[in-house]
Protein backbone atom coordinates (compact mmCIF):
# COMPACT_ATOMS: atom_id res chain seq x y z
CA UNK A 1 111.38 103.81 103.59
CA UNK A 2 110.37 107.07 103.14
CA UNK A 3 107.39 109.27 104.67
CA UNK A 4 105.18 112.14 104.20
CA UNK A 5 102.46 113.45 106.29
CA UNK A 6 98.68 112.48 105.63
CA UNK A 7 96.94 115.99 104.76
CA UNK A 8 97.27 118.27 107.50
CA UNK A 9 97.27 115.13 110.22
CA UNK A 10 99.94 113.86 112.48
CA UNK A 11 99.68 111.07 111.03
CA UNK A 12 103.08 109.75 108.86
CA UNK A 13 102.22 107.44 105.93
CA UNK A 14 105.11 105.65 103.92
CA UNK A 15 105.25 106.53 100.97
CA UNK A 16 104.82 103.16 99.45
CA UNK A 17 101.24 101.60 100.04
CA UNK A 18 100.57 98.36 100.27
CA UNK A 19 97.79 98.13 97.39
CA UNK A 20 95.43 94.49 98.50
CA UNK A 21 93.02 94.39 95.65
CA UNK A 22 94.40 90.44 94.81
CA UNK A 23 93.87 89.13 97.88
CA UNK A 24 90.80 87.07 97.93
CA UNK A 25 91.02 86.10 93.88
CA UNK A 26 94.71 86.27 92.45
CA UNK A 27 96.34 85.34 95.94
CA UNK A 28 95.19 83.45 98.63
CA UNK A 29 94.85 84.45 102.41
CA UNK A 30 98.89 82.19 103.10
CA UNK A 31 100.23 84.40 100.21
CA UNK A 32 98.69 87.73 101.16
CA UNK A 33 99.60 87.46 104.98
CA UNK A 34 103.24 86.62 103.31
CA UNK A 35 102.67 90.19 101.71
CA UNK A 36 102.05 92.05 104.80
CA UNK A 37 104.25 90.70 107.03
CA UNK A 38 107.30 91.37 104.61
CA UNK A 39 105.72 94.91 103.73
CA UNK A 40 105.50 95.73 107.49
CA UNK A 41 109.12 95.02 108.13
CA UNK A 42 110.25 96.88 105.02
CA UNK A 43 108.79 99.90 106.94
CA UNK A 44 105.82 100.14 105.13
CA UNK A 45 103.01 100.84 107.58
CA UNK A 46 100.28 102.06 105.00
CA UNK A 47 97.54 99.67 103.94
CA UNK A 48 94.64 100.27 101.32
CA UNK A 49 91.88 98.67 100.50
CA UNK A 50 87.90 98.73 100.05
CA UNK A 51 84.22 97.36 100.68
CA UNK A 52 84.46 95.55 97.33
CA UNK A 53 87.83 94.01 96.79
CA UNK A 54 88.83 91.97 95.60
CA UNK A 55 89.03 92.65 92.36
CA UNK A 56 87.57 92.27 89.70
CA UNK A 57 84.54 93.08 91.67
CA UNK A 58 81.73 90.18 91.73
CA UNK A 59 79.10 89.40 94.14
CA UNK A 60 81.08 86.32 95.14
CA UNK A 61 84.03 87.84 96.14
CA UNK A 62 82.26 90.94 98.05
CA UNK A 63 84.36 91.76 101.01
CA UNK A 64 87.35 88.91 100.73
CA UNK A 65 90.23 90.99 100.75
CA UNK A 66 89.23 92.82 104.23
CA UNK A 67 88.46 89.36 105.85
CA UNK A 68 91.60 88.16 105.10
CA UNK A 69 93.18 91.70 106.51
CA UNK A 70 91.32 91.50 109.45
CA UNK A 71 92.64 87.71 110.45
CA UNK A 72 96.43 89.06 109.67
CA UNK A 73 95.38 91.63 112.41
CA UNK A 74 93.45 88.89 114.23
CA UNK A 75 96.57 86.34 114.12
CA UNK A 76 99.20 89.06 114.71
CA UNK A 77 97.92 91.55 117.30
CA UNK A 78 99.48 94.19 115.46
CA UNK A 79 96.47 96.67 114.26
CA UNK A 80 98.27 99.61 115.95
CA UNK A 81 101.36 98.87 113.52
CA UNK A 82 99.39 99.73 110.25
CA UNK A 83 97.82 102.93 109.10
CA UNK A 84 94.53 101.15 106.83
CA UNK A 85 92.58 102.90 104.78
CA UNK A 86 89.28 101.27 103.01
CA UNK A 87 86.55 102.59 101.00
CA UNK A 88 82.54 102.69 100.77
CA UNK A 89 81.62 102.02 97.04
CA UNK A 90 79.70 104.69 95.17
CA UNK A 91 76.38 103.59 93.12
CA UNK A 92 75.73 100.91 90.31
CA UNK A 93 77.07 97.65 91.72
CA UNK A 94 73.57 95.51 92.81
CA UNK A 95 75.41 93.20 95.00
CA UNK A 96 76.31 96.16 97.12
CA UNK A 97 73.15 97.87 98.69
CA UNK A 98 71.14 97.36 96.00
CA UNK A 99 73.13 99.40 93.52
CA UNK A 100 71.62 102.50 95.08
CA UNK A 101 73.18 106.34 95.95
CA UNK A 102 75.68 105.07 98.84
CA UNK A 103 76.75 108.16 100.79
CA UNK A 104 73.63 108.78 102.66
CA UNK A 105 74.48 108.25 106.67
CA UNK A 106 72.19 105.51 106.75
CA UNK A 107 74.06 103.30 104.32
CA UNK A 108 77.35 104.76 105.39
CA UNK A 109 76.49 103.37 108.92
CA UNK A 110 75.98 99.92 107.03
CA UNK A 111 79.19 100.06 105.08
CA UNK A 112 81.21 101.33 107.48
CA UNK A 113 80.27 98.52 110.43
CA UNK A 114 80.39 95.87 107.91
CA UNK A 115 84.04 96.91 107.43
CA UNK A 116 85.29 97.02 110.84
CA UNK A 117 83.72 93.66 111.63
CA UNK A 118 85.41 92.04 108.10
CA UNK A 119 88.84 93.81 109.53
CA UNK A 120 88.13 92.72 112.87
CA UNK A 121 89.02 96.70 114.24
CA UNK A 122 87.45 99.17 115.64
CA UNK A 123 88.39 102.04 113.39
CA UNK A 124 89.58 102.81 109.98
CA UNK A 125 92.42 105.66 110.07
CA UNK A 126 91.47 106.53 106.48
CA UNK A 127 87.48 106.21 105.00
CA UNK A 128 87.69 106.77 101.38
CA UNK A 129 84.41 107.04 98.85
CA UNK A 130 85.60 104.93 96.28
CA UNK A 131 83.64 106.52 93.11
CA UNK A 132 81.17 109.85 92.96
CA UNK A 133 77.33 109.53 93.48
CA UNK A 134 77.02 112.26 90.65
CA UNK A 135 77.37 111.59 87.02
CA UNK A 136 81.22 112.51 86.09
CA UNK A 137 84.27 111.40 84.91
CA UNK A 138 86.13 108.93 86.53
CA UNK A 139 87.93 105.68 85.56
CA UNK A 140 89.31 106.80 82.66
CA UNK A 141 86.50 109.20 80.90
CA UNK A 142 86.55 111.74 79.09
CA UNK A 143 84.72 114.91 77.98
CA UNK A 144 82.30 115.48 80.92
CA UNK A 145 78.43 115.73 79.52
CA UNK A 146 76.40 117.83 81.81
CA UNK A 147 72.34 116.55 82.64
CA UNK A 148 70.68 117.36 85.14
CA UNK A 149 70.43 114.78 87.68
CA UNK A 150 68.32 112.88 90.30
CA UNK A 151 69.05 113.79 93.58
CA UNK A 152 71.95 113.05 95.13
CA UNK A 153 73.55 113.50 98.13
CA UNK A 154 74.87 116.85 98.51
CA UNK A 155 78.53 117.50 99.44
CA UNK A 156 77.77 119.01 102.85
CA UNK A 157 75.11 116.21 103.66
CA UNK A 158 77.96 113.50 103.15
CA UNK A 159 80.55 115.47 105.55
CA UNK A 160 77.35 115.91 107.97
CA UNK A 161 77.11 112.60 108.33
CA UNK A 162 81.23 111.30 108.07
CA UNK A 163 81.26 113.33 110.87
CA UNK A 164 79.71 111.20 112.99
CA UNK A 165 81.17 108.45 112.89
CA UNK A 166 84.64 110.22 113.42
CA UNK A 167 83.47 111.79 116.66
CA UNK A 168 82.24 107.98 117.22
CA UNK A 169 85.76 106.97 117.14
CA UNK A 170 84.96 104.55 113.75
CA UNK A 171 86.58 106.75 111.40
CA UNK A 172 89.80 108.68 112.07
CA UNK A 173 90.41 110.88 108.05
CA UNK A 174 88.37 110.74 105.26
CA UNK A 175 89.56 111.15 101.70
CA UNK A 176 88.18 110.86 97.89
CA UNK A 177 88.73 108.44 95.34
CA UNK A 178 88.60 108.66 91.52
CA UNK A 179 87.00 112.63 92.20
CA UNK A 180 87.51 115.18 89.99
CA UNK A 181 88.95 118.72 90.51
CA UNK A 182 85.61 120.86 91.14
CA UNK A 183 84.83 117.52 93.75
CA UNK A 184 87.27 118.03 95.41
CA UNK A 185 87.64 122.34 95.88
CA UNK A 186 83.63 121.50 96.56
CA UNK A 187 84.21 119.02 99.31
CA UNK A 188 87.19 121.60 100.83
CA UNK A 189 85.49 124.54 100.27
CA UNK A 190 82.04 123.32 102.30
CA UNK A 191 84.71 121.86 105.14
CA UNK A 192 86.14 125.35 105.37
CA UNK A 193 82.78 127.39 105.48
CA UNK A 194 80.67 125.01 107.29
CA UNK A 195 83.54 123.64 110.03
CA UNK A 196 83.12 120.28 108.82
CA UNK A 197 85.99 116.94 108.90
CA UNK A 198 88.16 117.65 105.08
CA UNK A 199 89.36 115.37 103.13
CA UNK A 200 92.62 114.81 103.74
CA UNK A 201 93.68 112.39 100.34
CA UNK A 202 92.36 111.59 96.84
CA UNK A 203 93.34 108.18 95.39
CA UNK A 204 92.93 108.54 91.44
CA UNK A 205 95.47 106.89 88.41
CA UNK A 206 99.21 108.35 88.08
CA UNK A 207 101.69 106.85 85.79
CA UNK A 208 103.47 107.71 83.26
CA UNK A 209 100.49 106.51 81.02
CA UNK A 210 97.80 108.86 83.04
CA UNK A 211 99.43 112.44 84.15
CA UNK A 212 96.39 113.87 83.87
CA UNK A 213 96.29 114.68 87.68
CA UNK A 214 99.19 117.38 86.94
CA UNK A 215 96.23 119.08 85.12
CA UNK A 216 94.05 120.52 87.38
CA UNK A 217 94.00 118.56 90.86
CA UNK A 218 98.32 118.76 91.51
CA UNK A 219 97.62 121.77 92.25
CA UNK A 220 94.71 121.93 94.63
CA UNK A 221 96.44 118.73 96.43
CA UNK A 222 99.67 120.72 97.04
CA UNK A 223 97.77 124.15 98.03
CA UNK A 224 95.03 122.98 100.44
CA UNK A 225 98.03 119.92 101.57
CA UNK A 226 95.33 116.79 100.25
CA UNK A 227 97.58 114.51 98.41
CA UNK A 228 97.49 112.02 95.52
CA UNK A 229 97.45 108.27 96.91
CA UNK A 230 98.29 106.98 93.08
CA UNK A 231 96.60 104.38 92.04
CA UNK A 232 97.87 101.97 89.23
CA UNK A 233 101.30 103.41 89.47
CA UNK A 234 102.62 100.38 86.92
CA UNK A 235 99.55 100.48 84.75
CA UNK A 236 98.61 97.73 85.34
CA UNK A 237 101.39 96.11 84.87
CA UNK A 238 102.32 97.54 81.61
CA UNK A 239 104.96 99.18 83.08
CA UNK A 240 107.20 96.47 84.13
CA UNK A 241 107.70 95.38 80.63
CA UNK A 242 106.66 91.82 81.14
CA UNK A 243 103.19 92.36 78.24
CA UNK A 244 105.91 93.76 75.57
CA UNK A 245 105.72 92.13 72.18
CA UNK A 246 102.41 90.91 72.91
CA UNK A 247 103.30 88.61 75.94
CA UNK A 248 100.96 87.47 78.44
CA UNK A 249 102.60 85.64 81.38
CA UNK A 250 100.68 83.12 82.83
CA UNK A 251 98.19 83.96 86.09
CA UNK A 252 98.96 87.27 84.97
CA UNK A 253 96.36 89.50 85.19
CA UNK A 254 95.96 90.67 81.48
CA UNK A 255 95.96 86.79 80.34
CA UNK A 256 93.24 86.14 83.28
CA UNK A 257 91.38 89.15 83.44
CA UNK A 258 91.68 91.18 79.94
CA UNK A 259 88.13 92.10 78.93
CA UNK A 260 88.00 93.25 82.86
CA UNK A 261 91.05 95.50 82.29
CA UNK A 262 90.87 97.27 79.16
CA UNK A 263 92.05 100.66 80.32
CA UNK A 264 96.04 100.57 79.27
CA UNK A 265 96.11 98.24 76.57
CA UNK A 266 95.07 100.45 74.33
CA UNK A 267 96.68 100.15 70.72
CA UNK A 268 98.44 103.57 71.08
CA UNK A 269 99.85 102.81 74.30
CA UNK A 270 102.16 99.91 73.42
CA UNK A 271 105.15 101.89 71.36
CA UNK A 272 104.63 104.76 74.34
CA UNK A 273 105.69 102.21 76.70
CA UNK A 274 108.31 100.89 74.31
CA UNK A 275 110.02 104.52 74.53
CA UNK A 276 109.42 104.56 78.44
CA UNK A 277 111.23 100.94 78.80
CA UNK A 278 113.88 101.68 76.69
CA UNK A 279 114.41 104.97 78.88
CA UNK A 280 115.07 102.67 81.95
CA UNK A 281 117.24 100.35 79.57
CA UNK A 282 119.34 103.18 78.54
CA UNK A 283 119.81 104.11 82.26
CA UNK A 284 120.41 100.80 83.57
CA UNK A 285 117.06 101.02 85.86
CA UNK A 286 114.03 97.97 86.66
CA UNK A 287 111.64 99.50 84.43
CA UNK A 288 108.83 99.03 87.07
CA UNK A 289 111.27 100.53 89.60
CA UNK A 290 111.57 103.74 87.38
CA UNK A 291 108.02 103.91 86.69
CA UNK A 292 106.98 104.08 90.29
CA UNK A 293 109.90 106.09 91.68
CA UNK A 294 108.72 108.47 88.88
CA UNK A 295 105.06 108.96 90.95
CA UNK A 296 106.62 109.12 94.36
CA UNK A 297 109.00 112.00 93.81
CA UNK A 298 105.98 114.27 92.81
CA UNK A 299 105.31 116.87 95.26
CA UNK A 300 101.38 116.51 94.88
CA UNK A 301 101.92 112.93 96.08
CA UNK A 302 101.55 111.40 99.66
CA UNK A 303 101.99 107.73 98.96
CA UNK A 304 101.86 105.13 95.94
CA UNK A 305 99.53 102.13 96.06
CA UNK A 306 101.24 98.79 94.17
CA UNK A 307 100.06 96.27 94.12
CA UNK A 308 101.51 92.36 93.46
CA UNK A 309 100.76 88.88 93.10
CA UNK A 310 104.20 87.30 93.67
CA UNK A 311 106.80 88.59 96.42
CA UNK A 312 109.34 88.62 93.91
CA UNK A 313 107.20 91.45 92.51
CA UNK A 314 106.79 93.12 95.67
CA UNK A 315 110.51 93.50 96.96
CA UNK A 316 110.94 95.20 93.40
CA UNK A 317 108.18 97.78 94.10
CA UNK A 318 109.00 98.38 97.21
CA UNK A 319 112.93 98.85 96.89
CA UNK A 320 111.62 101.45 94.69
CA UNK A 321 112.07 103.75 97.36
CA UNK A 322 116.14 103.63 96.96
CA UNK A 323 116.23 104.83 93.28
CA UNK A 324 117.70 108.27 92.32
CA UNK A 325 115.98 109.69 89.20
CA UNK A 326 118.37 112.04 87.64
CA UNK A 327 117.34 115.34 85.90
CA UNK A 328 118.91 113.60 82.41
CA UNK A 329 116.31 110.12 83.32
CA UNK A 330 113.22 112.85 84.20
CA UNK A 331 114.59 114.67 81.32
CA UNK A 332 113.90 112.10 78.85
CA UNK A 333 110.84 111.12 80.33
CA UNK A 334 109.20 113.86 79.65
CA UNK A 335 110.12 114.59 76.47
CA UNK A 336 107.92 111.22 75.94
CA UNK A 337 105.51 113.02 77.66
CA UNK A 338 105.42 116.69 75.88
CA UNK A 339 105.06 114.28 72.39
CA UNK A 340 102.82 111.51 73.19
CA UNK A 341 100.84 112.70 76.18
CA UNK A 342 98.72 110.75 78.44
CA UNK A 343 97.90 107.23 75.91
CA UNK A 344 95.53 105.97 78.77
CA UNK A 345 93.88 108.45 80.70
């Protein structure tokens, strides 16, 4: 396994994550505990997930996927083993606090205990807000329209108030999710002047169907040393081949969950992922191998969340970490890339 620091921490994070977003609807508690034991003694000591996985997120399933964590923790005795990061939801669900603005620290306080109780711990190493209060771009928009807004809370109130519960010994980091360049220089830049906790991680998509982090945000991550945790590394699974020509595997998760996840199988994407598999044919690679050895080499990068349903599908991901992509492979690649840039953003 291979590791990189977390921001400007001591900590040491592998750089495979183990992604837990299934657990709780596409795999039972038996079948995720399977996960996590065989991800922990494949040296991967890095666990993500939030407030309102499983998903797809429902009322019904609010909160699953960290009950079933915290009774792996409960049955092993092993908390100290894992570096776990989990996340408060922004605004707009109405199963979750009423659908309201979610980083005030009265609702934080909420969140936050209801986590460590569902993970049976008394601290999360890593407290990421899932989604911005403010009106932006995120999962997969484009072409930002500017209004002016209700209020929300500001930047500094929202560090104000992490802070507390860090010095309470609940929270260790903090980080961003799905945040946008001028959110995160924002977030830094108010740490810096007003001595506040920073944020030490942003989780948003990477693959070789989203680059669009190389844009404007690689560059602030490497700079002020707050790295990409990539999300979606596979696409969804659109990277591993197995939805080519139109196939939809059984318990899959585009033949269970499609209208759910519409955000990479977009028509243009399909003969872009054609020229990506036939990249790892040519070079005698596991196309899902190549496609998340691809994310991890990045230097913005700190760690790369997959995700699977089967353990046949996680030894794959995470023996990941042993390919060597070649100048000629990265070569290729982005040549795709230069000609048919970013299908999915």
């Amino acid at each position: 396994m291979n590791f990189k620091k977390l921001g400007n921490t001591g900590l040491k994070v592998s750089t495979i994550c183990l992604g837990t977003m299934t657990w709780g609807e596409q795999n039972n508690q038996k079948e995720a505990f399977e996960q996590m034991n065989y991800a922990l003694n494949s040296g991967v000591n890095f666990f993500d997930a939030a407030e309102i996985y499983p998903s797809p997120c429902k009322e019904q399933t609010y909160g699953k996927t960290e009950i079933i964590i915290g009774n792996w923790f409960s049955h092993n005795k092993n908390r100290d083993k894992i570096i776990l990061a989990s996340k408060i939801a922004g605004p707009g669900l109405p199963w979750v606090r009423n659908g309201e603005k979610n980083f005030s620290e009265q609702k934080i306080k909420k969140a936050l205990e209801d986590s460590l109780q569902r993970l049976q711990t008394d601290y999360i190493d890593l407290y990421q807000l899932h989604w911005p209060e403010r009106k932006t771009n995120f999962f997969g928009r484009l072409n930002y329209k500017h209004k002016d807004e209700d209020s929300w809370n500001d930047f500094e109130k929202i560090l104000i108030s992490l802070e507390k519960f860090i010095k309470q010994g609940k929270i260790r980091y903090i980080g961003l999710s799905n945040e946008t360049p001028w959110g995160l220089s924002k977030f830094l830049e108010t740490s810096k002047i007003k001595k506040l906790p920073r944020m030490m991680s942003v989780q948003n998509p990477y693959s070789l169907l989203c680059r669009t982090y190389e844009i404007g945000l690689s560059e602030i991550s490497i700079r002020e040393k707050s790295g990409l945790l990539a999300y979606s590394p596979l696409a969804g699974g659109f990277l591993t081949g197995k939805y080519r020509n139109n196939n939809f595997p059984e318990n899959s998760r585009q033949k269970l969950f499609a209208d759910y996840y519409t955000r990479y199988s977009k028509p243009n994407a399909s003969p872009i992922i054609e020229k990506y598999y036939n990249i790892a044919k040519k070079f005698d690679l596991n196309f899902a191998q190549m496609s998340i050895k691809f994310c991890e080499i990045q230097k913005f990068l700190t760690s790369v969340i997959i995700g699977a349903t089967t353990m046949e599908q996680l030894k794959i991901n995470i023996e990941s970490v042993s390919v060597n992509l070649k100048d000629d492979i990265l070569k290729e690649i982005n040549d795709v890339q230069i000609k048919y840039p970013n299908p999915c953003p």
